[in-house]
PDB file of N, CA and C in Angstrom:
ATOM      1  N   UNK A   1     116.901 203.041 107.968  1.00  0.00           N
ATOM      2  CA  UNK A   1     115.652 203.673 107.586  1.00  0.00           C
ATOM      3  C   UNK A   1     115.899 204.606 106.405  1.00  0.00           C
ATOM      4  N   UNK A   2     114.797 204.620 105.644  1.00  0.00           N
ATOM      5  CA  UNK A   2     115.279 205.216 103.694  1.00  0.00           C
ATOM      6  C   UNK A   2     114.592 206.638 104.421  1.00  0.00           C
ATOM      7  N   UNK A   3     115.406 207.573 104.083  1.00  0.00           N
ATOM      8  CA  UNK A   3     114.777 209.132 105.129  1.00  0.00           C
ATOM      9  C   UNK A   3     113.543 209.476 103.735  1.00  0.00           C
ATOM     10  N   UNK A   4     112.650 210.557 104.541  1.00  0.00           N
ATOM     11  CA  UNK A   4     111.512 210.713 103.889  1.00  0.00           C
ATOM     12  C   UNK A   4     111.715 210.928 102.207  1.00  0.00           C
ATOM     13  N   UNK A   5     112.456 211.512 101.890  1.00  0.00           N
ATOM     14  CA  UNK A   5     112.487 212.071 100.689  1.00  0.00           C
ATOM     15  C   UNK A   5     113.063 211.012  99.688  1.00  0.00           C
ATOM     16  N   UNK A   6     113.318 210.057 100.248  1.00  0.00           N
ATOM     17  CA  UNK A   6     114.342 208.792  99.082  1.00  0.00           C
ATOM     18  C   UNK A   6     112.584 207.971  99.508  1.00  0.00           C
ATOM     19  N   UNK A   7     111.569 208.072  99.730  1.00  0.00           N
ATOM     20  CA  UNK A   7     110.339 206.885 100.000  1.00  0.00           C
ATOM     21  C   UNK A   7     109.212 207.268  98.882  1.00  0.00           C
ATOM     22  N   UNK A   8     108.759 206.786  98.375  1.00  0.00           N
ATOM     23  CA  UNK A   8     107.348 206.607  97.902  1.00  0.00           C
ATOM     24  C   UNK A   8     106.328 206.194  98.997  1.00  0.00           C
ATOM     25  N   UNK A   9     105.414 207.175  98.848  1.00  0.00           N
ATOM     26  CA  UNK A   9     104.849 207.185 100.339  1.00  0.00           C
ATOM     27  C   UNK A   9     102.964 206.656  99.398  1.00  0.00           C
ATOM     28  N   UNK A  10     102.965 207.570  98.401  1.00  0.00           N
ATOM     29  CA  UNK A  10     101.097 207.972  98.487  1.00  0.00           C
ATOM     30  C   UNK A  10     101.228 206.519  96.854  1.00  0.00           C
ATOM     31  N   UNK A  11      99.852 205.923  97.252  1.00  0.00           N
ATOM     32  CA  UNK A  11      99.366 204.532  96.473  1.00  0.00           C
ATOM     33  C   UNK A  11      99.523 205.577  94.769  1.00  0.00           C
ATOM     34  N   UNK A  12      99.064 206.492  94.711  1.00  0.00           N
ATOM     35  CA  UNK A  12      99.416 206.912  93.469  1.00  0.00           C
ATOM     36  C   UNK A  12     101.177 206.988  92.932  1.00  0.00           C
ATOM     37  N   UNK A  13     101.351 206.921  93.628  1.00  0.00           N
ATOM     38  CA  UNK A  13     103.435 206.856  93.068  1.00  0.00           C
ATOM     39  C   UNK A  13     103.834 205.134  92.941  1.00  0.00           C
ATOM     40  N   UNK A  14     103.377 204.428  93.682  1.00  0.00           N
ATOM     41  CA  UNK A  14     103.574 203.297  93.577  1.00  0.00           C
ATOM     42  C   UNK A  14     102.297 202.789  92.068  1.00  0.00           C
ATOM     43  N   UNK A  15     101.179 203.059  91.779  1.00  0.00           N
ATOM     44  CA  UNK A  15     100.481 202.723  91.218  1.00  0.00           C
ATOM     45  C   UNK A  15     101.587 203.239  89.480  1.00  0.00           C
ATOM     46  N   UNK A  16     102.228 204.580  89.413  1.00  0.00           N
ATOM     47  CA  UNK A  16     102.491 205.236  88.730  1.00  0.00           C
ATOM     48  C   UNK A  16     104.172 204.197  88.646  1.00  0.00           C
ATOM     49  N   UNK A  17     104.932 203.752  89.050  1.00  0.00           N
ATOM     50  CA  UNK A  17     105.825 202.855  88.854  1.00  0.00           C
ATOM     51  C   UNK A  17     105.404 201.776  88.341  1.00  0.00           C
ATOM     52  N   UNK A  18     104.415 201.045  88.723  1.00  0.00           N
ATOM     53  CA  UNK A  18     103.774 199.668  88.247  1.00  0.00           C
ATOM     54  C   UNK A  18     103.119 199.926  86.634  1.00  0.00           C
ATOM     55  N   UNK A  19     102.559 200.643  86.622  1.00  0.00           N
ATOM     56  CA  UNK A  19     102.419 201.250  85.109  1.00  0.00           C
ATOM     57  C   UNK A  19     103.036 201.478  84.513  1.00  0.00           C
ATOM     58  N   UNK A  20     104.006 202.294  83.997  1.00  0.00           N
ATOM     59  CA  UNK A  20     104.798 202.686  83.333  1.00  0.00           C
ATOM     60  C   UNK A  20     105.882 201.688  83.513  1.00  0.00           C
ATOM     61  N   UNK A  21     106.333 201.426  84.915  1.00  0.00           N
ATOM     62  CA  UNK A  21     107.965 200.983  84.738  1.00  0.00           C
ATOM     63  C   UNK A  21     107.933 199.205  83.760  1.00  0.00           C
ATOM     64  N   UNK A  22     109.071 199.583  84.146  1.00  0.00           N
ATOM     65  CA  UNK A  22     109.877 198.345  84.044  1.00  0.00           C
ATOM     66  C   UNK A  22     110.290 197.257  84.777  1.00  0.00           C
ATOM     67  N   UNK A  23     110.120 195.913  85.125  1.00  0.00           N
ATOM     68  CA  UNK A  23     110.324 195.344  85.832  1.00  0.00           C
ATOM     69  C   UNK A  23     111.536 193.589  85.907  1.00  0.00           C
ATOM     70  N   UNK A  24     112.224 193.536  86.903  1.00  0.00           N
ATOM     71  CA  UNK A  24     113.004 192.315  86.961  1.00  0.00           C
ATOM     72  C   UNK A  24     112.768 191.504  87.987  1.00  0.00           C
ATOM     73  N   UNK A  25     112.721 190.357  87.879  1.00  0.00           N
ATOM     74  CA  UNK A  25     112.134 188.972  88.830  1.00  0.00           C
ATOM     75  C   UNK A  25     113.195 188.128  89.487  1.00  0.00           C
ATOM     76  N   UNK A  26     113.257 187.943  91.096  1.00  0.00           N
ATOM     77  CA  UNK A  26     113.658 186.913  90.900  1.00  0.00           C
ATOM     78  C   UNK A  26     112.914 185.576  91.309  1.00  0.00           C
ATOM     79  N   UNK A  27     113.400 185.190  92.476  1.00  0.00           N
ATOM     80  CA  UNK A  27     112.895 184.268  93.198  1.00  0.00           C
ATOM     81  C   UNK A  27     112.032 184.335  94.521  1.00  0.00           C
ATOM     82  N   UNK A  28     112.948 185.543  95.033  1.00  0.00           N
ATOM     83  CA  UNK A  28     112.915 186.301  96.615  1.00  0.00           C
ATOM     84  C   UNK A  28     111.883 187.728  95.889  1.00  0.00           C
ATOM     85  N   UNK A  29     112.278 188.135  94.742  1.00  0.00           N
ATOM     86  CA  UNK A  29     112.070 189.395  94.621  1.00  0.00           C
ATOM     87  C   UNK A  29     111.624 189.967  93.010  1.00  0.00           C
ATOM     88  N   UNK A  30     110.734 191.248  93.481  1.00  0.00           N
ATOM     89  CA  UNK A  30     110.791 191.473  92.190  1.00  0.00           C
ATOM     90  C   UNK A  30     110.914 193.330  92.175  1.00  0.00           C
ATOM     91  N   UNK A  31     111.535 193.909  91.260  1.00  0.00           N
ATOM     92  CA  UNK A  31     112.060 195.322  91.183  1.00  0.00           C
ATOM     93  C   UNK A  31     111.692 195.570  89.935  1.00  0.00           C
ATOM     94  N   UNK A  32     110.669 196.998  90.091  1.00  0.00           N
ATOM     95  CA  UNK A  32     110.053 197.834  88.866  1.00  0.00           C
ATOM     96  C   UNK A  32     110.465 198.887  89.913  1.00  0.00           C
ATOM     97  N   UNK A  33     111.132 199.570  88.678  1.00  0.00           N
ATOM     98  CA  UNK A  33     111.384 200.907  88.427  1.00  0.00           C
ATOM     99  C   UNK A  33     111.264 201.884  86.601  1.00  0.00           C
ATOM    100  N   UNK A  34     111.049 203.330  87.000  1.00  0.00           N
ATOM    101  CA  UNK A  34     110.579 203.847  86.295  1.00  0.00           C
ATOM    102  C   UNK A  34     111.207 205.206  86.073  1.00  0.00           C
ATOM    103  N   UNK A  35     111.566 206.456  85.298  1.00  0.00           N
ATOM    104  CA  UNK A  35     112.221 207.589  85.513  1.00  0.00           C
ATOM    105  C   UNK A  35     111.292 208.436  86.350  1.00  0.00           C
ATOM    106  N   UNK A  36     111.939 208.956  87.195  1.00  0.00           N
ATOM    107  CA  UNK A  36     111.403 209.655  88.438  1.00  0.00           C
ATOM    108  C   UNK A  36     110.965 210.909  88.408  1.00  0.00           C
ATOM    109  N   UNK A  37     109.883 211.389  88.747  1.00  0.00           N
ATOM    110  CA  UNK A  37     109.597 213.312  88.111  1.00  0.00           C
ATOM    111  C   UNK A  37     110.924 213.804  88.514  1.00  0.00           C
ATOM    112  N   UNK A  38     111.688 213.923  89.653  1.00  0.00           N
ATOM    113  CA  UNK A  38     111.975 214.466  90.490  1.00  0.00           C
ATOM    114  C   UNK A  38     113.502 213.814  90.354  1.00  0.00           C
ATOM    115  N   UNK A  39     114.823 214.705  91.047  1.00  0.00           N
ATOM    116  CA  UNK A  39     116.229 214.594  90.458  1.00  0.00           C
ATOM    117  C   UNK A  39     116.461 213.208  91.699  1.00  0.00           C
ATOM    118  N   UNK A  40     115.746 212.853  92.777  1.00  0.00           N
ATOM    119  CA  UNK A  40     116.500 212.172  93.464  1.00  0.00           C
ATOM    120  C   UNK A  40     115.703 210.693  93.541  1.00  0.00           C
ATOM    121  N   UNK A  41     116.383 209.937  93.997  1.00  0.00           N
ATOM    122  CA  UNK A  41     116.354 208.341  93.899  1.00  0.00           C
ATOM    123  C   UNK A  41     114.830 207.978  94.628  1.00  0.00           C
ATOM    124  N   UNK A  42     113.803 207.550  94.469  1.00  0.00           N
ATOM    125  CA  UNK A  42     113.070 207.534  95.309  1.00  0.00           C
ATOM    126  C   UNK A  42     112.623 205.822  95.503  1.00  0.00           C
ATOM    127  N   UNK A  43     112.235 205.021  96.651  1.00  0.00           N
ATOM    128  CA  UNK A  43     111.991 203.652  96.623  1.00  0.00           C
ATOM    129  C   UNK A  43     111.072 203.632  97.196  1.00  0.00           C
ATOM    130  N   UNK A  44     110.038 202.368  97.201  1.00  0.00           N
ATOM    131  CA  UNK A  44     109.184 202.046  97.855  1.00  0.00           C
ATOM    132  C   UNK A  44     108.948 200.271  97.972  1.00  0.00           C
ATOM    133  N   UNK A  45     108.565 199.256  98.944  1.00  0.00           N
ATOM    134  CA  UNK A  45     108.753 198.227  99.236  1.00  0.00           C
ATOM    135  C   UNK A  45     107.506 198.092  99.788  1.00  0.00           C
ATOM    136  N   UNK A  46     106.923 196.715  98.836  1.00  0.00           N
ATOM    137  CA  UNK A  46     105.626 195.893  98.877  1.00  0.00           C
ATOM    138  C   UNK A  46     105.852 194.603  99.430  1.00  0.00           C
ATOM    139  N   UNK A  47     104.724 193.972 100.769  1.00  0.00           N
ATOM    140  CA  UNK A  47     105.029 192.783 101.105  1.00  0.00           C
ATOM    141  C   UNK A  47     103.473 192.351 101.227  1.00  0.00           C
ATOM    142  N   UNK A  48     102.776 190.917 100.337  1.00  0.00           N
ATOM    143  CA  UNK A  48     101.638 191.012 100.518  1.00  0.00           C
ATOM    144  C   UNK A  48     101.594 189.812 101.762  1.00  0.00           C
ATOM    145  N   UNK A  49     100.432 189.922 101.792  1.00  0.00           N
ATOM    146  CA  UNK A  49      99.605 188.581 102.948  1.00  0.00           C
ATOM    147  C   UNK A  49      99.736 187.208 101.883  1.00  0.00           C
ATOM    148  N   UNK A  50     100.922 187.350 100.966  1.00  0.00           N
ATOM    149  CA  UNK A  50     100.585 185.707 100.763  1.00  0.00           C
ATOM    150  C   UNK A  50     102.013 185.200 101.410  1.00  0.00           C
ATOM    151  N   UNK A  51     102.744 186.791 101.773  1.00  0.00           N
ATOM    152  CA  UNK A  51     104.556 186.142 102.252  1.00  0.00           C
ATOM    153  C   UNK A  51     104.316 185.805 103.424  1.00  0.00           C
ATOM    154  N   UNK A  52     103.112 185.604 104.089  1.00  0.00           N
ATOM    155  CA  UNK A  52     103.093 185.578 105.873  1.00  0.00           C
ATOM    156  C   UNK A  52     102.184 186.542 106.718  1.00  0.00           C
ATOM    157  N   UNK A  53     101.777 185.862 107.755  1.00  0.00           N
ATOM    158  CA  UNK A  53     101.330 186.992 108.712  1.00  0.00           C
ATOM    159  C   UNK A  53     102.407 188.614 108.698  1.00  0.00           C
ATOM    160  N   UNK A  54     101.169 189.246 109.721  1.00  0.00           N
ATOM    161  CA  UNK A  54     102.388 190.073 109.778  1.00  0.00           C
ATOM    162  C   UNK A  54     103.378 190.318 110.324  1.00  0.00           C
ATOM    163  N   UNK A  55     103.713 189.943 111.436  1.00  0.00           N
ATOM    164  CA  UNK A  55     105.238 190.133 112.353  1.00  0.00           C
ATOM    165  C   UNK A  55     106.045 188.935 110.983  1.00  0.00           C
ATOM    166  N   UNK A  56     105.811 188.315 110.130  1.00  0.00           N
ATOM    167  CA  UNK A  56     106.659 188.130 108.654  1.00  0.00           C
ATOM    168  C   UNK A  56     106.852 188.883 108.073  1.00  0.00           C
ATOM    169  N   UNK A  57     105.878 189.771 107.681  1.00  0.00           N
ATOM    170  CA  UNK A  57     105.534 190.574 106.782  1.00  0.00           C
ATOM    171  C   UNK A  57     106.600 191.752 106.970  1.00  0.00           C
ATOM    172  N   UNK A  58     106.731 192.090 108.550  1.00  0.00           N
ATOM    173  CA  UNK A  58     107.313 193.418 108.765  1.00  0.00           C
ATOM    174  C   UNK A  58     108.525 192.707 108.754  1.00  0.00           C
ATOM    175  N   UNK A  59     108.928 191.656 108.947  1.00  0.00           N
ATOM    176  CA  UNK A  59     110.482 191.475 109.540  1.00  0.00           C
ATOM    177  C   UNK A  59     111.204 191.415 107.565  1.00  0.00           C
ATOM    178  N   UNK A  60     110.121 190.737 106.934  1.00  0.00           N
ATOM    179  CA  UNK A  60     110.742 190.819 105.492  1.00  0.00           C
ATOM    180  C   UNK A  60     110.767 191.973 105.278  1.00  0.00           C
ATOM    181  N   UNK A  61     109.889 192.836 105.336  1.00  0.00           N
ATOM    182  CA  UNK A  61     109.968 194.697 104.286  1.00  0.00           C
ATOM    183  C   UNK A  61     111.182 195.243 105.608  1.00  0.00           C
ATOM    184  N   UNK A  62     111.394 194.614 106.505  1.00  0.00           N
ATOM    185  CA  UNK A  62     112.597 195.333 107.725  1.00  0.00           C
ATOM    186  C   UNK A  62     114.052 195.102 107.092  1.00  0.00           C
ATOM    187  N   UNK A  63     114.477 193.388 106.581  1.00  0.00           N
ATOM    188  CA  UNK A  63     115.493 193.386 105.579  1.00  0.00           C
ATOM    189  C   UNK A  63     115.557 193.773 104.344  1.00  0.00           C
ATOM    190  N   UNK A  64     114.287 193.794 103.423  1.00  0.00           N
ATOM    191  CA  UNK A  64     114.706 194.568 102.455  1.00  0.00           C
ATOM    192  C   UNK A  64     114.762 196.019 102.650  1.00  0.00           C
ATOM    193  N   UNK A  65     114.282 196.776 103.083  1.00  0.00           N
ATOM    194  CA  UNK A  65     114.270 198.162 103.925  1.00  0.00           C
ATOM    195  C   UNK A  65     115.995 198.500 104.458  1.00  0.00           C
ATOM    196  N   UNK A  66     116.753 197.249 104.104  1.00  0.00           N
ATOM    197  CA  UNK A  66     117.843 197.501 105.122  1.00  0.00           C
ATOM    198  C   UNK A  66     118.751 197.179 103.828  1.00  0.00           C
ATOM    199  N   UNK A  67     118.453 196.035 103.035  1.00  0.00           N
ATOM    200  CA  UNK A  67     119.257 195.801 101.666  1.00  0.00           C
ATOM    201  C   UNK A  67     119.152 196.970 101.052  1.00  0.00           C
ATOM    202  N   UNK A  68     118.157 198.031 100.738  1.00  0.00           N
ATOM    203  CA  UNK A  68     117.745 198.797  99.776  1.00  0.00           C
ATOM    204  C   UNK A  68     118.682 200.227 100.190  1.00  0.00           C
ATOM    205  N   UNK A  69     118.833 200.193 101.634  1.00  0.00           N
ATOM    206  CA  UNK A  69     119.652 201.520 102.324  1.00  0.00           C
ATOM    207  C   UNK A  69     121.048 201.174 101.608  1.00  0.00           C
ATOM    208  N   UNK A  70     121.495 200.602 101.762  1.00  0.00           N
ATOM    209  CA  UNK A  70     123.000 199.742 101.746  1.00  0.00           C
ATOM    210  C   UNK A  70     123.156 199.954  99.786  1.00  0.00           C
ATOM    211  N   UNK A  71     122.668 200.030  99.445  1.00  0.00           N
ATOM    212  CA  UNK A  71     122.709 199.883  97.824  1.00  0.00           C
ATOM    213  C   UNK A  71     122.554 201.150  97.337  1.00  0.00           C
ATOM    214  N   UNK A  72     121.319 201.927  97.862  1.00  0.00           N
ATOM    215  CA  UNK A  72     120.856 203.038  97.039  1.00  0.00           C
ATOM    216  C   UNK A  72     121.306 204.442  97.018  1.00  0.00           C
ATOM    217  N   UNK A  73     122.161 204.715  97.389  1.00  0.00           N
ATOM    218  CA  UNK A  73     123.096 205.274  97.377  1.00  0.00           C
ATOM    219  C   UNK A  73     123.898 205.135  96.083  1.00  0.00           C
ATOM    220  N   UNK A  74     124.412 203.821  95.473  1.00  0.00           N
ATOM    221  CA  UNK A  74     124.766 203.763  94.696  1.00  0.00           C
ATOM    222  C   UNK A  74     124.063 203.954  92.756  1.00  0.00           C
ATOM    223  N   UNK A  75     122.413 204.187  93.232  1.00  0.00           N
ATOM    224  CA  UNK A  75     121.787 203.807  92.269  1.00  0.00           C
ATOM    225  C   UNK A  75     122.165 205.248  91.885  1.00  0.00           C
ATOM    226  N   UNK A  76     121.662 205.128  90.085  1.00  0.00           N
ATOM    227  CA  UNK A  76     121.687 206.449  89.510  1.00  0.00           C
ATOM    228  C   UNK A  76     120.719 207.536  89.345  1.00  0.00           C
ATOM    229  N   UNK A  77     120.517 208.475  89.813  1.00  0.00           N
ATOM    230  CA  UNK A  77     119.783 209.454  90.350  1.00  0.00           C
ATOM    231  C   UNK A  77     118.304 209.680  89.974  1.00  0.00           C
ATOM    232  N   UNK A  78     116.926 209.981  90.179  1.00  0.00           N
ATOM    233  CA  UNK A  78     115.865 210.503  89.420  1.00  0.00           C
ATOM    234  C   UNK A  78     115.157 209.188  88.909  1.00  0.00           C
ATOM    235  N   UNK A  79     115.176 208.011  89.730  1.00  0.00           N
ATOM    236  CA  UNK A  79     114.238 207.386  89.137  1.00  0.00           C
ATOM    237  C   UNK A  79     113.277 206.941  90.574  1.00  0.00           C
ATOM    238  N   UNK A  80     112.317 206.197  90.293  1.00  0.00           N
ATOM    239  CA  UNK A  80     111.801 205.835  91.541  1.00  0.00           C
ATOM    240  C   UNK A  80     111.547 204.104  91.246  1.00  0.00           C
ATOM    241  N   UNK A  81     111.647 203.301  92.377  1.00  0.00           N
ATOM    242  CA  UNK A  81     111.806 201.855  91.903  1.00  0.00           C
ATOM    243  C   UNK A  81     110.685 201.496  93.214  1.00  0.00           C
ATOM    244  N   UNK A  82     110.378 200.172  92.921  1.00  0.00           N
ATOM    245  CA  UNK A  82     109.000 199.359  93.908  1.00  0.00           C
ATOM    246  C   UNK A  82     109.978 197.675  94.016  1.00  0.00           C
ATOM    247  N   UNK A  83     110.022 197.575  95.151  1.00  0.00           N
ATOM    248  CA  UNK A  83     110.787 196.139  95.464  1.00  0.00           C
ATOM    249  C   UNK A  83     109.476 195.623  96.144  1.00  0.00           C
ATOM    250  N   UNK A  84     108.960 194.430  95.632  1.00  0.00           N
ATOM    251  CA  UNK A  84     108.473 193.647  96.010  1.00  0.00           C
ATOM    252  C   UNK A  84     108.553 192.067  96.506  1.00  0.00           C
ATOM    253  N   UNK A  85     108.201 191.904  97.572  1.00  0.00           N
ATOM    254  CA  UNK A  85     108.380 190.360  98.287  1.00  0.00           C
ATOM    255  C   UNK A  85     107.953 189.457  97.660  1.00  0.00           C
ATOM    256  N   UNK A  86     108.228 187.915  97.298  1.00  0.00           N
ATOM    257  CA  UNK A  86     107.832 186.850  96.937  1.00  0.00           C
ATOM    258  C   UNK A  86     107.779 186.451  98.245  1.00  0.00           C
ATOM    259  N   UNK A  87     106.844 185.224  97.999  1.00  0.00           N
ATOM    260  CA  UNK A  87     106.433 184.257  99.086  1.00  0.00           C
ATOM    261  C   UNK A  87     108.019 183.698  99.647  1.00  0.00           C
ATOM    262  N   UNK A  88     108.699 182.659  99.164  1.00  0.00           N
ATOM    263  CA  UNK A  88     110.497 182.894  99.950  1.00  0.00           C
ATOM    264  C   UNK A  88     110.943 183.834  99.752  1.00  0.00           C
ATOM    265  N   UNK A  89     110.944 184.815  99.869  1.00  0.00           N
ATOM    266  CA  UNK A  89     111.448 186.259 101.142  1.00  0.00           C
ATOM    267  C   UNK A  89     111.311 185.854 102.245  1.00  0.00           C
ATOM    268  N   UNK A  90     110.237 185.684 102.900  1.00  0.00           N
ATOM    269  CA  UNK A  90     109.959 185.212 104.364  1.00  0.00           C
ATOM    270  C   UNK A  90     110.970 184.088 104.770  1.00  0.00           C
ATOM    271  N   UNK A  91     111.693 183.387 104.315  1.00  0.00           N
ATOM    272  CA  UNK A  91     112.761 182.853 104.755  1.00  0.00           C
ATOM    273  C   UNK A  91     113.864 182.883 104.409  1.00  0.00           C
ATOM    274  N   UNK A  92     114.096 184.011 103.628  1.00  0.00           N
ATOM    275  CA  UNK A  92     115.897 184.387 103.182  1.00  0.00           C
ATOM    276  C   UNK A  92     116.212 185.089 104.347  1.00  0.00           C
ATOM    277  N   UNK A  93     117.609 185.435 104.223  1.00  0.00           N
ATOM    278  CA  UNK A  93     118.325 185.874 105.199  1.00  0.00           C
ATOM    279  C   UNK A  93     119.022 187.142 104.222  1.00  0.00           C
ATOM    280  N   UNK A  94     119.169 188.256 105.442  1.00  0.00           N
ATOM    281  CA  UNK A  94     119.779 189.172 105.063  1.00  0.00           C
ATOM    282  C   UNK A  94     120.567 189.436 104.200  1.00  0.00           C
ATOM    283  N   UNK A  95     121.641 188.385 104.239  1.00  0.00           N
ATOM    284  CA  UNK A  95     122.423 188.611 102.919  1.00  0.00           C
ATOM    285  C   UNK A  95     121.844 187.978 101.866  1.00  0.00           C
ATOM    286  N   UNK A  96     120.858 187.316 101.892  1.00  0.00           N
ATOM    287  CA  UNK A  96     120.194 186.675 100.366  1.00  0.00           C
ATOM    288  C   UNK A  96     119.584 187.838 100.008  1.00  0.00           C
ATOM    289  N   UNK A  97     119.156 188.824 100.917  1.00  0.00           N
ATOM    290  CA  UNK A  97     117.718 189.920 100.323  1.00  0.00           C
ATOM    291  C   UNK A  97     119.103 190.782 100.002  1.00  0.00           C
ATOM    292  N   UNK A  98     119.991 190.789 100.098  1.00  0.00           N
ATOM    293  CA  UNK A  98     120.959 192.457  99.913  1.00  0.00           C
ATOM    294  C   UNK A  98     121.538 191.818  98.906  1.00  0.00           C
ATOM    295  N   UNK A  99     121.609 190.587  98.166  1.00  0.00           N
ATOM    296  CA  UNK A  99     122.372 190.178  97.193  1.00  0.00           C
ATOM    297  C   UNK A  99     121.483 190.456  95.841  1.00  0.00           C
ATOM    298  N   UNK A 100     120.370 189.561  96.482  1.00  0.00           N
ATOM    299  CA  UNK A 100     119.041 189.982  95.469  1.00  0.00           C
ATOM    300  C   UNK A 100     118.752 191.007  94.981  1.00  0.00           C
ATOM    301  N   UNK A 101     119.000 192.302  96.058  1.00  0.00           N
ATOM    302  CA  UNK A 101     118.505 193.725  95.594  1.00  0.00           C
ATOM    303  C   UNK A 101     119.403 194.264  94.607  1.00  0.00           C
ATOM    304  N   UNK A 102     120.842 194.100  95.020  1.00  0.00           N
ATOM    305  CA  UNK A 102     121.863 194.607  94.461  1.00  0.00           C
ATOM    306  C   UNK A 102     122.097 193.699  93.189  1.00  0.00           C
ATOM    307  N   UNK A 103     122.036 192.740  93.097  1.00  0.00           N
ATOM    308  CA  UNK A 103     122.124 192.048  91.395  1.00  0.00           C
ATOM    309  C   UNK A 103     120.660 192.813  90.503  1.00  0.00           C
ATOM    310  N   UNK A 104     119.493 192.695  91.351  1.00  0.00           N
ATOM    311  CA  UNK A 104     118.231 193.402  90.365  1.00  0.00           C
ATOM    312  C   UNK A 104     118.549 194.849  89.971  1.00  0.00           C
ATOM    313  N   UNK A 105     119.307 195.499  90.974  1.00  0.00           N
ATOM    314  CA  UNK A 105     119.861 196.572  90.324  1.00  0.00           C
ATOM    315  C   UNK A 105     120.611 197.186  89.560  1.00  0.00           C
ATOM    316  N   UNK A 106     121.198 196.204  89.397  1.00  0.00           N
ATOM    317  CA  UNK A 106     122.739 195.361  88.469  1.00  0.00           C
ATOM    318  C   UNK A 106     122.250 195.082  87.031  1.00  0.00           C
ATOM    319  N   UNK A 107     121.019 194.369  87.400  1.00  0.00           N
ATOM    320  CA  UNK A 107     120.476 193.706  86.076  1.00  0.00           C
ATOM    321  C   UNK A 107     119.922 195.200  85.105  1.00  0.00           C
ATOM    322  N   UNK A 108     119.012 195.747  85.782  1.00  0.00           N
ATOM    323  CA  UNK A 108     118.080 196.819  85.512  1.00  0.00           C
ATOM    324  C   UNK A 108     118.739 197.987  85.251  1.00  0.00           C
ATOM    325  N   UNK A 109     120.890 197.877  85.120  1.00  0.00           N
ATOM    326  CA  UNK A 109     120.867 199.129  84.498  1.00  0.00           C
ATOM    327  C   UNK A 109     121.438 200.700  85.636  1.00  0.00           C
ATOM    328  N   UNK A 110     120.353 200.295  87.122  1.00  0.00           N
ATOM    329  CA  UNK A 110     120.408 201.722  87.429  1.00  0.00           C
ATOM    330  C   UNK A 110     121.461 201.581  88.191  1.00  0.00           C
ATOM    331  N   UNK A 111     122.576 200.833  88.181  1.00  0.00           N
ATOM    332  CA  UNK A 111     123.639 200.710  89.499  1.00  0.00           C
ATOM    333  C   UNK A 111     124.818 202.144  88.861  1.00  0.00           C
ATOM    334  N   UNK A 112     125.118 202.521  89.024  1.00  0.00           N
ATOM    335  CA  UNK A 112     126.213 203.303  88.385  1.00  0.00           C
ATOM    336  C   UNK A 112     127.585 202.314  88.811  1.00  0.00           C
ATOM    337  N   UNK A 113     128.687 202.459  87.726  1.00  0.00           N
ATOM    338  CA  UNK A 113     129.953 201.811  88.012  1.00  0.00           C
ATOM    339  C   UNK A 113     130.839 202.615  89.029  1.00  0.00           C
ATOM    340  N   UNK A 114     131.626 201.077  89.785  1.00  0.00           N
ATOM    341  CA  UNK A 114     132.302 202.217  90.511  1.00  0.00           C
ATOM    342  C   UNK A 114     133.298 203.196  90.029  1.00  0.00           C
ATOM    343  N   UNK A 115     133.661 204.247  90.317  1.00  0.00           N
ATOM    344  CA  UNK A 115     134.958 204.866  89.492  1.00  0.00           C
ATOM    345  C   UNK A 115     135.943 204.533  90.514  1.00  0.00           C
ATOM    346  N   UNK A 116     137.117 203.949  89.431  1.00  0.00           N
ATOM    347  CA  UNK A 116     138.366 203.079  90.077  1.00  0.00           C
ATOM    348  C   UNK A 116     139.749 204.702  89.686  1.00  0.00           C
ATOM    349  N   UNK A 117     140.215 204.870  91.131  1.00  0.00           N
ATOM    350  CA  UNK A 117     141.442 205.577  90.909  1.00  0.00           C
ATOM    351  C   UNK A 117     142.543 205.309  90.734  1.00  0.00           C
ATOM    352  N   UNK A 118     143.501 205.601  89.978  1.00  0.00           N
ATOM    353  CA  UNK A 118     144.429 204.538  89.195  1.00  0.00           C
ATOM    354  C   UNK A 118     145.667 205.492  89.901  1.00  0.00           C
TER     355      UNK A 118
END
């Protein structure tokens, strides 16, 4: 679970990412993000009624909800990003949605490198 303060909660913060940001596509997924008012990482995750009823609906935003924990940590600080479901989401599997998230984040810039101790 992404604790309160890493979430985009109110339709105006999500409306305010979709505007301004920036966005990457894949198949499963798509990730807009944008620079964040605020110093810390903030996310929010869209699943419409075309990926499935809803016990789909929740079990997809439940793995990406779970890819996005696992990653964001690593992202680089002060921005806020919107992961959204494609119609196959509803049948990837966990590690397809945590591969997906983590390459779109990869792609987009905000991953920070790891620092290697020599």
């Amino acid at each position: 679970m992404l604790r309160r303060g890493q979430r985009l909660r109110r339709a105006r913060e999500f409306a305010r990412v979709r505007r301004k940001g920036r966005s990457w596509r894949t198949e499963l997924l798509v990730l807009q993000a944008v620079r964040g008012a605020g110093p810390q990482t903030r996310a929010g995750i869209t699943v419409s009624k075309r990926v499935g009823k809803a016990a789909v609906r929740n079990h997809t935003k439940r793995l990406i909800r779970e890819g996005l924990r696992d990653t964001l940590g690593q992202v680089k600080p002060g921005h806020d990003i919107v992961v959204t479901a494609r119609p196959p989401a509803a049948s990837a599997t966990y590690w397809e949605i945590r591969e997906t998230v983590e390459g779109l984040l990869r792609r987009s810039g905000l991953l920070q490198e790891a620092t290697r101790d020599a």
